[in-house]
PDB file of N, CA and C in Angstrom:
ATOM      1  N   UNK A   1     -80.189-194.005 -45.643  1.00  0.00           N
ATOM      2  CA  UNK A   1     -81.192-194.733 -46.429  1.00  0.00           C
ATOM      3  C   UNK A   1     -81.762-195.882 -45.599  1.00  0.00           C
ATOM      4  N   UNK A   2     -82.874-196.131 -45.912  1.00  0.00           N
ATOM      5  CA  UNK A   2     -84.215-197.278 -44.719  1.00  0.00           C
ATOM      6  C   UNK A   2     -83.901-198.462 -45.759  1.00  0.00           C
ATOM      7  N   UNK A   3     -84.013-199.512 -44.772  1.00  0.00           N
ATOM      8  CA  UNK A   3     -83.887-201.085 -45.331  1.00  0.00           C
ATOM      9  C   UNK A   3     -85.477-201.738 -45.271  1.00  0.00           C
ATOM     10  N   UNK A   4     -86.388-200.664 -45.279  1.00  0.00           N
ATOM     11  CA  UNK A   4     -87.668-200.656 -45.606  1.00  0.00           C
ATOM     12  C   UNK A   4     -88.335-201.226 -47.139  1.00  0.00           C
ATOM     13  N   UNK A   5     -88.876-201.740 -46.807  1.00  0.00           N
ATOM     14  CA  UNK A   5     -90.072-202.225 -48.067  1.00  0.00           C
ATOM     15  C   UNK A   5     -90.677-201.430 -49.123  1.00  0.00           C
ATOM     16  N   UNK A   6     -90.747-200.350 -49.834  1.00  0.00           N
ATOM     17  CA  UNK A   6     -91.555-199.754 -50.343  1.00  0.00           C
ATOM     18  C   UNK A   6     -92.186-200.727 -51.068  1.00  0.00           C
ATOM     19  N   UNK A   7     -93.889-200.257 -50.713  1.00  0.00           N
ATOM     20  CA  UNK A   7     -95.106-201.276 -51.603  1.00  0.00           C
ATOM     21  C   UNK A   7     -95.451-200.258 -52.428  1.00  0.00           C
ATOM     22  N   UNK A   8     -95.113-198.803 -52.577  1.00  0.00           N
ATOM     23  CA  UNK A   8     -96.200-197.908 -53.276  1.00  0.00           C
ATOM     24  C   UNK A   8     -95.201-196.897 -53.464  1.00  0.00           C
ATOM     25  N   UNK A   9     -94.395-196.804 -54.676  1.00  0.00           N
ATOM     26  CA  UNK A   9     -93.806-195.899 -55.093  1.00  0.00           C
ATOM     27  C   UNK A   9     -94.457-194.271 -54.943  1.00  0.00           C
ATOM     28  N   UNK A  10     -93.427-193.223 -54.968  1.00  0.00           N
ATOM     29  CA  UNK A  10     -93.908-192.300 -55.385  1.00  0.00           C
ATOM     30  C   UNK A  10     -93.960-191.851 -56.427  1.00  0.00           C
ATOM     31  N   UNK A  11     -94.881-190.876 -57.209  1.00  0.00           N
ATOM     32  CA  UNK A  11     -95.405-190.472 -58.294  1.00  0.00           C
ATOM     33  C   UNK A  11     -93.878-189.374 -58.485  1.00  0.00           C
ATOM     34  N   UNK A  12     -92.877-189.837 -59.898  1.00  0.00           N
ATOM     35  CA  UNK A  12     -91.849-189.063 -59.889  1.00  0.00           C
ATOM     36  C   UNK A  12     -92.527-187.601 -60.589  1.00  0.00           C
ATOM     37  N   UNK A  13     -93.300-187.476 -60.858  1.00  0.00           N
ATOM     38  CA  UNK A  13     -94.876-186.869 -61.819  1.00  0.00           C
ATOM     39  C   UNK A  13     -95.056-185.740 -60.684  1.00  0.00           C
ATOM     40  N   UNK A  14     -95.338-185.956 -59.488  1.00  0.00           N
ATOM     41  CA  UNK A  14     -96.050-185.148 -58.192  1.00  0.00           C
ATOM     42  C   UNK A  14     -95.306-184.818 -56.917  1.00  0.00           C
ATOM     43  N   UNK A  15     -94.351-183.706 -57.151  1.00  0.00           N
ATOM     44  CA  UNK A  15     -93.705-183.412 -55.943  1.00  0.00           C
ATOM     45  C   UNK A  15     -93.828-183.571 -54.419  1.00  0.00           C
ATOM     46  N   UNK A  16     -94.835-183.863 -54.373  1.00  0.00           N
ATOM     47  CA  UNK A  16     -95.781-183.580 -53.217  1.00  0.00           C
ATOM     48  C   UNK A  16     -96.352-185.298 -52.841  1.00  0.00           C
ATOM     49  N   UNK A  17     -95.777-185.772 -54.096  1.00  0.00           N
ATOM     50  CA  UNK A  17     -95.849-187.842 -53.621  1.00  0.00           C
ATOM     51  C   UNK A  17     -94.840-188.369 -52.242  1.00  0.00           C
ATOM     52  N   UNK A  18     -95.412-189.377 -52.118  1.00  0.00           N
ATOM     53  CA  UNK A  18     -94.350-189.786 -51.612  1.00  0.00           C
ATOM     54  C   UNK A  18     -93.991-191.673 -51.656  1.00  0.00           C
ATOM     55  N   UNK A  19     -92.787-192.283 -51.173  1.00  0.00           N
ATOM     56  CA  UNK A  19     -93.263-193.658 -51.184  1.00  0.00           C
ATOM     57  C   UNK A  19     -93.467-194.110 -49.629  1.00  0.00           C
ATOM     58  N   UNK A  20     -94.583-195.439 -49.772  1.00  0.00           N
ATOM     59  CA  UNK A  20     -95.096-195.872 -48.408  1.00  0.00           C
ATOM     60  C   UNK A  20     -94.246-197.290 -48.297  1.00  0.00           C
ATOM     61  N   UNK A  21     -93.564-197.211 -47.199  1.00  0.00           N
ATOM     62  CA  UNK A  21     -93.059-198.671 -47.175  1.00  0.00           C
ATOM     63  C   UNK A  21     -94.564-199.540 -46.551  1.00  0.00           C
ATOM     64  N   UNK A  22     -94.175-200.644 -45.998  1.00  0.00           N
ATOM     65  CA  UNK A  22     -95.095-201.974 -45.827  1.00  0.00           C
ATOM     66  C   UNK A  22     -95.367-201.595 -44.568  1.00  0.00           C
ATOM     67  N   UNK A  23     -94.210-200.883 -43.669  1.00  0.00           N
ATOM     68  CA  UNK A  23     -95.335-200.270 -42.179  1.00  0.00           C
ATOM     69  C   UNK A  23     -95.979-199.643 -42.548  1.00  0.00           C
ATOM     70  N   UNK A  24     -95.691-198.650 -43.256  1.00  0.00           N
ATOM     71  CA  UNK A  24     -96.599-197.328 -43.389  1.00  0.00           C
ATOM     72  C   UNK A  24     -98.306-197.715 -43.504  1.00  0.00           C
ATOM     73  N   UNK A  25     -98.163-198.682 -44.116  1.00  0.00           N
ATOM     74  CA  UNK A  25     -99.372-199.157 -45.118  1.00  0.00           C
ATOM     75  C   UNK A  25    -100.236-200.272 -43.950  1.00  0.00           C
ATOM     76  N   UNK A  26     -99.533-201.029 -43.426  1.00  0.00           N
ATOM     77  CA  UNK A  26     -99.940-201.661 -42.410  1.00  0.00           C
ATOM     78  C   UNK A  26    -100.584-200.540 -40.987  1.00  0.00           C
ATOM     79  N   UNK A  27     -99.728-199.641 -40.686  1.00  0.00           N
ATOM     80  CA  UNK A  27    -100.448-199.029 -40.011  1.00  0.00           C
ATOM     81  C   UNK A  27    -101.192-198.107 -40.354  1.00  0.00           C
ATOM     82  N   UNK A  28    -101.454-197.859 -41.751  1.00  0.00           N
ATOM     83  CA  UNK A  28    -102.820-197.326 -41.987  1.00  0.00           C
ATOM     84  C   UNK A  28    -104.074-198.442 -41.776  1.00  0.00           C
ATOM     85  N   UNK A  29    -104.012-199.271 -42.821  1.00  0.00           N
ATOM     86  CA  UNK A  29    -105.014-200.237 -42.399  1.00  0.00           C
ATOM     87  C   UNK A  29    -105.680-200.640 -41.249  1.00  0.00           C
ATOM     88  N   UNK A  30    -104.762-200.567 -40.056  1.00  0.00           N
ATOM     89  CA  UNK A  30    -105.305-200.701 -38.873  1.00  0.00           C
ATOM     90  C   UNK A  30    -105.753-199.708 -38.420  1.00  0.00           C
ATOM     91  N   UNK A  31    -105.583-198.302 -38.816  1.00  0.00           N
ATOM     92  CA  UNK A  31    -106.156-197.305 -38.272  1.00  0.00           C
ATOM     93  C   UNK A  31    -107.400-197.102 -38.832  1.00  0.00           C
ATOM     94  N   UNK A  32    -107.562-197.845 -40.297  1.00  0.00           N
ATOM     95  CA  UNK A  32    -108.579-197.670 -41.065  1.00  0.00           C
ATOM     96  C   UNK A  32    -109.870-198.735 -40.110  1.00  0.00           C
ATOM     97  N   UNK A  33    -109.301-199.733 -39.735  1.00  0.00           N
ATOM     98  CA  UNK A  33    -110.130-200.818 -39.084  1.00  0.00           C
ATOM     99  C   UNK A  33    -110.998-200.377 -37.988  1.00  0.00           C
ATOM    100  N   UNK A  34    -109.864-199.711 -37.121  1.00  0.00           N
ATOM    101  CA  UNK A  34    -110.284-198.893 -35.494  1.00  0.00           C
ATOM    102  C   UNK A  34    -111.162-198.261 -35.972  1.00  0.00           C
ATOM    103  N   UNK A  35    -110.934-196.976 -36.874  1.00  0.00           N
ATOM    104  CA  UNK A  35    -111.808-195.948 -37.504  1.00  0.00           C
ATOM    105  C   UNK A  35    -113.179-196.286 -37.885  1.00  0.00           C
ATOM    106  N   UNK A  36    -113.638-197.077 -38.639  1.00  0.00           N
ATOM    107  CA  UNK A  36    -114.427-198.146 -38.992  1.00  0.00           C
ATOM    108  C   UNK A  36    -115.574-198.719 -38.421  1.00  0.00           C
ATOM    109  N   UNK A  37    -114.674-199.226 -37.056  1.00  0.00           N
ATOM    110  CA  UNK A  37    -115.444-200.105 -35.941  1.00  0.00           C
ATOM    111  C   UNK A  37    -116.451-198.785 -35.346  1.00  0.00           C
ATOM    112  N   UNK A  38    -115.175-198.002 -35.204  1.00  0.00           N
ATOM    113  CA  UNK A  38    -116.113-197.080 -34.052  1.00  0.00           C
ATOM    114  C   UNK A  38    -116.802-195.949 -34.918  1.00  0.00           C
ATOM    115  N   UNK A  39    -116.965-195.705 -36.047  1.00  0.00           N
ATOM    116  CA  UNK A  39    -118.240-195.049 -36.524  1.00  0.00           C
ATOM    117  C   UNK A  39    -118.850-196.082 -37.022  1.00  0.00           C
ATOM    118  N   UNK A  40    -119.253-197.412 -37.411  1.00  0.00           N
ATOM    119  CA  UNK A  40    -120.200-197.968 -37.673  1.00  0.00           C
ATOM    120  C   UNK A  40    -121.021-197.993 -36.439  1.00  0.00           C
ATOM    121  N   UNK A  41    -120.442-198.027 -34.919  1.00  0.00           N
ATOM    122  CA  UNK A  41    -120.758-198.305 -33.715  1.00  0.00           C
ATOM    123  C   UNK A  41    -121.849-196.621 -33.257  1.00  0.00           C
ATOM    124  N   UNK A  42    -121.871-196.081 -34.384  1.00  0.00           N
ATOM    125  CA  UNK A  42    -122.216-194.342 -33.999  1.00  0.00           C
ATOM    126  C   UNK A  42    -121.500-193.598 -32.892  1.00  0.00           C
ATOM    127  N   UNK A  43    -119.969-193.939 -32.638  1.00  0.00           N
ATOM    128  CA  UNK A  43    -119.555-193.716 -31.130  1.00  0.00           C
ATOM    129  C   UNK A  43    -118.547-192.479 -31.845  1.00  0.00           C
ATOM    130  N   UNK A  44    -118.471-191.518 -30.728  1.00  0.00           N
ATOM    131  CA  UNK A  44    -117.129-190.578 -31.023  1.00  0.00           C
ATOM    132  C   UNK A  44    -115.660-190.866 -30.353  1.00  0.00           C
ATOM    133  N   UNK A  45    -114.619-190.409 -30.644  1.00  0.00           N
ATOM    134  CA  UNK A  45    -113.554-190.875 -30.248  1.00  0.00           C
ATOM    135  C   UNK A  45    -113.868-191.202 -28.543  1.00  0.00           C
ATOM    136  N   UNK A  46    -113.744-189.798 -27.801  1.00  0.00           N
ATOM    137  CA  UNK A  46    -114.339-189.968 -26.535  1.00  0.00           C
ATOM    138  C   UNK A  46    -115.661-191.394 -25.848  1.00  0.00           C
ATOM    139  N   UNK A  47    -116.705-191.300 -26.786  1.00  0.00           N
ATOM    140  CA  UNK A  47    -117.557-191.908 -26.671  1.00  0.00           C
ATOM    141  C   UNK A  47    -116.927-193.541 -26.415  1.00  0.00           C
ATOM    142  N   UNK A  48    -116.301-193.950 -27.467  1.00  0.00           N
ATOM    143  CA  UNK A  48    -116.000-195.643 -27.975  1.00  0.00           C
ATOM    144  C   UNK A  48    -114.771-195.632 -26.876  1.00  0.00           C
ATOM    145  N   UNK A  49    -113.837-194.621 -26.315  1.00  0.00           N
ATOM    146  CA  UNK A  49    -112.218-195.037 -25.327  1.00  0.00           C
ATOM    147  C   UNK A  49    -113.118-195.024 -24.217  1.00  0.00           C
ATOM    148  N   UNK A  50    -114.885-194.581 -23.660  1.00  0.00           N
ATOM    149  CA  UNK A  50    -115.083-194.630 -22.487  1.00  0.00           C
ATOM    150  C   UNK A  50    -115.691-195.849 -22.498  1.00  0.00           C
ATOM    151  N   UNK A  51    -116.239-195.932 -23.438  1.00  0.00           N
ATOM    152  CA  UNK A  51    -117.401-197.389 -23.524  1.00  0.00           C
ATOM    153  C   UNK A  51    -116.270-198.604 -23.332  1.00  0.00           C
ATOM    154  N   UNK A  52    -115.003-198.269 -23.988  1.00  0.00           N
ATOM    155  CA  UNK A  52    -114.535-200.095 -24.177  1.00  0.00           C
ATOM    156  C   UNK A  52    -113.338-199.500 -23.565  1.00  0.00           C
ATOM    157  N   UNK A  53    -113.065-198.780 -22.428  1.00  0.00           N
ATOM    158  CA  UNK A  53    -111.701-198.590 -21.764  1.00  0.00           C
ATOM    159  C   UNK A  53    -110.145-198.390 -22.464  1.00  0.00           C
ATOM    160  N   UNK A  54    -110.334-197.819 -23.670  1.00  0.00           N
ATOM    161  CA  UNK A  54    -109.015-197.494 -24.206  1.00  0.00           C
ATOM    162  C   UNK A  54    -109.145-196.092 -23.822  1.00  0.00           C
ATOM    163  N   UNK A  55    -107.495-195.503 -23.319  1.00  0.00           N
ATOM    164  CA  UNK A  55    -107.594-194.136 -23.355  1.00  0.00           C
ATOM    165  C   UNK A  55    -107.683-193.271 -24.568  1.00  0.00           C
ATOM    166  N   UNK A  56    -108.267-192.188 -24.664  1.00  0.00           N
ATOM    167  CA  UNK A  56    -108.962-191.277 -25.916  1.00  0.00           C
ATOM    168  C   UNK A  56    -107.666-191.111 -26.498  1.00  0.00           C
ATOM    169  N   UNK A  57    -106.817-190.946 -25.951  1.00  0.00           N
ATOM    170  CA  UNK A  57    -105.137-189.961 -26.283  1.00  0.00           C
ATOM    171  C   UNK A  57    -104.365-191.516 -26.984  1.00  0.00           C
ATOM    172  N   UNK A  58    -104.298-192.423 -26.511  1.00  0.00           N
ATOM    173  CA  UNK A  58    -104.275-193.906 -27.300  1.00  0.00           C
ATOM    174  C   UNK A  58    -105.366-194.066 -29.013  1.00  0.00           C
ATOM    175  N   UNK A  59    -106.157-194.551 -28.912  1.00  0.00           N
ATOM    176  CA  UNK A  59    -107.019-194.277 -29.482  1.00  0.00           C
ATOM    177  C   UNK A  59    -106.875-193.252 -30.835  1.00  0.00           C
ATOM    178  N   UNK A  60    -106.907-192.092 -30.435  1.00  0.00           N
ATOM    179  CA  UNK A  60    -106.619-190.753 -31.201  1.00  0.00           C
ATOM    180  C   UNK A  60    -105.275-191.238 -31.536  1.00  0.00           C
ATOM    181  N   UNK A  61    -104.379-191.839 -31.703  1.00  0.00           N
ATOM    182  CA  UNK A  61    -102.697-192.191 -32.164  1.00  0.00           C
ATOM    183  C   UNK A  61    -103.011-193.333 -32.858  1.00  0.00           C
ATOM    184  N   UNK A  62    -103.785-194.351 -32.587  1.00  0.00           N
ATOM    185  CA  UNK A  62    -103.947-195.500 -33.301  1.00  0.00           C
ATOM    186  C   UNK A  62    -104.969-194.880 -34.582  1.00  0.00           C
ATOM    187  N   UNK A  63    -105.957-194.497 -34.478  1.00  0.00           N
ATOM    188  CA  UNK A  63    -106.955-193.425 -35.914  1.00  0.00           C
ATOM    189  C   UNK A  63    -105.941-192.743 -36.465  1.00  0.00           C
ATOM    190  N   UNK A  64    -105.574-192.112 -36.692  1.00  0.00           N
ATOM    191  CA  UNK A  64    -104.215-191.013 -37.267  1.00  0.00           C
ATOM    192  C   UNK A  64    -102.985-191.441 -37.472  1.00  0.00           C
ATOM    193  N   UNK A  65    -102.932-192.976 -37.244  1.00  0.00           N
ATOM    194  CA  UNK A  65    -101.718-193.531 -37.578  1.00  0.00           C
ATOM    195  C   UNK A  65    -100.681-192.980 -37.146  1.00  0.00           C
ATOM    196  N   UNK A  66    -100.587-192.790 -36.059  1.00  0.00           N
ATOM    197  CA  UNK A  66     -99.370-191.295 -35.795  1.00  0.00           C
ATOM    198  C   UNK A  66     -98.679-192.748 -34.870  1.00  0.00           C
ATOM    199  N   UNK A  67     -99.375-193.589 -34.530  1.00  0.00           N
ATOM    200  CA  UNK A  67     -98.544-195.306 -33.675  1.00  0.00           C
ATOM    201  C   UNK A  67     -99.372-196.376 -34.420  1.00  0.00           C
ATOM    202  N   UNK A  68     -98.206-197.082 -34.201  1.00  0.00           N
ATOM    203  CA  UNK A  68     -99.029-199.057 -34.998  1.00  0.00           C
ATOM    204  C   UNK A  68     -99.902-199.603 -33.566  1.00  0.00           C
ATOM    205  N   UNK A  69    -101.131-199.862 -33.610  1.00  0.00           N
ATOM    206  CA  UNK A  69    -101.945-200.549 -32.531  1.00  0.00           C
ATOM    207  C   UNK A  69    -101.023-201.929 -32.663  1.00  0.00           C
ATOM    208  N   UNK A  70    -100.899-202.375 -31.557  1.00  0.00           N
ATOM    209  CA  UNK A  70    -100.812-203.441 -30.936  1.00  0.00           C
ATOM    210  C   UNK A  70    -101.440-204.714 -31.914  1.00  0.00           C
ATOM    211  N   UNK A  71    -101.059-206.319 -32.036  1.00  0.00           N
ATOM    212  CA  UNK A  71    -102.262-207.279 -32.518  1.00  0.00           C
ATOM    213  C   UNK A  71    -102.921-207.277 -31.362  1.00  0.00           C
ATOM    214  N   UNK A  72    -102.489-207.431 -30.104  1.00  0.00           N
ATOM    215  CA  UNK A  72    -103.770-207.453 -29.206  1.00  0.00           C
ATOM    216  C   UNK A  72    -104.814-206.500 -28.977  1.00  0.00           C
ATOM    217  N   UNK A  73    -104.512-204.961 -29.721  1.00  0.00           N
ATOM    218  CA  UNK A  73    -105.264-203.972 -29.668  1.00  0.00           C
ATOM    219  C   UNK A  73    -106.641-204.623 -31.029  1.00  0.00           C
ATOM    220  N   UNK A  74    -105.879-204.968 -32.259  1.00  0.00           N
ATOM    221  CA  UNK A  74    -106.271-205.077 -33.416  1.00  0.00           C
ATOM    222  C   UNK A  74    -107.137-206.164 -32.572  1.00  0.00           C
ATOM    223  N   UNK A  75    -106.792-206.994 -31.944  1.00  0.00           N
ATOM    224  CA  UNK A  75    -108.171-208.905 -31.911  1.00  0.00           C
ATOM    225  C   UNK A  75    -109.212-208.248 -30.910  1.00  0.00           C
ATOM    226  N   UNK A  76    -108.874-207.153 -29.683  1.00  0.00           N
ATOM    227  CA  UNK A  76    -109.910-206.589 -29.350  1.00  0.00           C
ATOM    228  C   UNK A  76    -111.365-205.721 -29.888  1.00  0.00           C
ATOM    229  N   UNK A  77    -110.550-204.568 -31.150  1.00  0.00           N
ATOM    230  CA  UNK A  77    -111.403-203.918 -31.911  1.00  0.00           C
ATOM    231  C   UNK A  77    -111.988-205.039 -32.933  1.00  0.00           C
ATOM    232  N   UNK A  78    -111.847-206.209 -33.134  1.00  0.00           N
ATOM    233  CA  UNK A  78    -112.594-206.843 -33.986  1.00  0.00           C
ATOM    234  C   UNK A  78    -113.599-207.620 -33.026  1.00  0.00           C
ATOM    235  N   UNK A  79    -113.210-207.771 -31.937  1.00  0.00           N
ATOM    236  CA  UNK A  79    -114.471-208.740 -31.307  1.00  0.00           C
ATOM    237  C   UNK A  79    -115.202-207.144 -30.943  1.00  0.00           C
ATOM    238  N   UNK A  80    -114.849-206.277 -30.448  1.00  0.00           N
ATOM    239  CA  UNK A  80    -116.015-205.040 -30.570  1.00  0.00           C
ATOM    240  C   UNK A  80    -116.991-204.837 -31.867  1.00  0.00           C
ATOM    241  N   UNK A  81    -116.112-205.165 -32.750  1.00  0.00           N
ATOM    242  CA  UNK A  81    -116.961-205.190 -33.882  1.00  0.00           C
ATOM    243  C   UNK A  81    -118.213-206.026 -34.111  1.00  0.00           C
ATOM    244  N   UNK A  82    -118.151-207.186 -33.816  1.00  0.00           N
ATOM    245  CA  UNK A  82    -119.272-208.420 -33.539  1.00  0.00           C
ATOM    246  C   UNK A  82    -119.666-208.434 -32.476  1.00  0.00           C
ATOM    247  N   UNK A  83    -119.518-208.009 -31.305  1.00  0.00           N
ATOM    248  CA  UNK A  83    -120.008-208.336 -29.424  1.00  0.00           C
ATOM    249  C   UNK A  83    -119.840-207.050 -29.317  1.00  0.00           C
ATOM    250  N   UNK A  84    -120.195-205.606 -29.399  1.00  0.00           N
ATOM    251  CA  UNK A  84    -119.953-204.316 -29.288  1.00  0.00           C
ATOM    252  C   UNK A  84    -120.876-204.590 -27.462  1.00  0.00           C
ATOM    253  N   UNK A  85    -122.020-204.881 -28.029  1.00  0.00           N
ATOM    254  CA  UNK A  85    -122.398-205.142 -26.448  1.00  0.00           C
ATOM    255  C   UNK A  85    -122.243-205.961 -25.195  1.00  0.00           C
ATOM    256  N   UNK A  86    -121.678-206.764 -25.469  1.00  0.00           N
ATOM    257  CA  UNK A  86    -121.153-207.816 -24.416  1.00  0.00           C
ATOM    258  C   UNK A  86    -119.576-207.463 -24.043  1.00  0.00           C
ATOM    259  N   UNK A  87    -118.972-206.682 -24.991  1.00  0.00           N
ATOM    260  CA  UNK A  87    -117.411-206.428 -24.704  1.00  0.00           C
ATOM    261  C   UNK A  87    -118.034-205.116 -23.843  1.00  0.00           C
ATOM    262  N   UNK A  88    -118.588-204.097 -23.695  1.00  0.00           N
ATOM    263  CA  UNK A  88    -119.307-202.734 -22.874  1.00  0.00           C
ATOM    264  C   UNK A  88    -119.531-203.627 -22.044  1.00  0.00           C
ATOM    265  N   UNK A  89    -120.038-204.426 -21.823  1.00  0.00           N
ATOM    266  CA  UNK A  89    -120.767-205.319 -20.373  1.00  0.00           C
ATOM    267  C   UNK A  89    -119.887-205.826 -19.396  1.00  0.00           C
ATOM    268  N   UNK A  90    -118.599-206.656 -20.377  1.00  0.00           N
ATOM    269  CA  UNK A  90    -117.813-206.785 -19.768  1.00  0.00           C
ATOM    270  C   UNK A  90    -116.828-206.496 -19.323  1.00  0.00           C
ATOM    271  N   UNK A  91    -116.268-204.931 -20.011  1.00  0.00           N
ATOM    272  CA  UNK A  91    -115.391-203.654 -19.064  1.00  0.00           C
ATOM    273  C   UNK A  91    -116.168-203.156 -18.237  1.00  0.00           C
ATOM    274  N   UNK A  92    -117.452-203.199 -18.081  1.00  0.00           N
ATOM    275  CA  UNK A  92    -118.052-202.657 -17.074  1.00  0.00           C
ATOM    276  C   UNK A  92    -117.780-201.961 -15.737  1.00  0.00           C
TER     277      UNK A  92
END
């Protein structure tokens, strides 16, 4: 048994529920954020890891929640979010 947080029970109703502890949920959100940035940006996975130097195979794990991004991953994708062009300028 996990000494985990559950924030979101499962539905005892829906076999097929499940419960999310407080990572789970945290690293969705951030995947939701990444996800976010880079289609408001019109960029494809490929497109946004060449433009701002994250590898695609990184990237693709942080979207899919399949790994927790980094906070330093997270303070980067937010200044992409506001400076999309000056952060491209300056991986250059």
């Amino acid at each position: 048994m996990t000494n985990e947080l559950i924030v979101l029970p499962s539905d005892p109703a829906d076999a097929e529920d499940f419960d999310v502890t407080a990572e789970a949920l945290d690293r969705a959100q951030r995947a939701r954020l990444i996800r976010m940035t880079r289609t408001k940006l019109g960029l494809s996975q490929a497109g946004f890891a060449e433009r701002f130097r994250v590898p695609v195979g990184t990237l693709r794990d942080w979207e899919q929640a399949r790994v927790t991004p980094p906070d330093f991953a997270i303070a980067y994708v937010r200044v992409i979010a506001k400076h999309p062009d000056m952060v491209a300028k300056a991986v250059a």
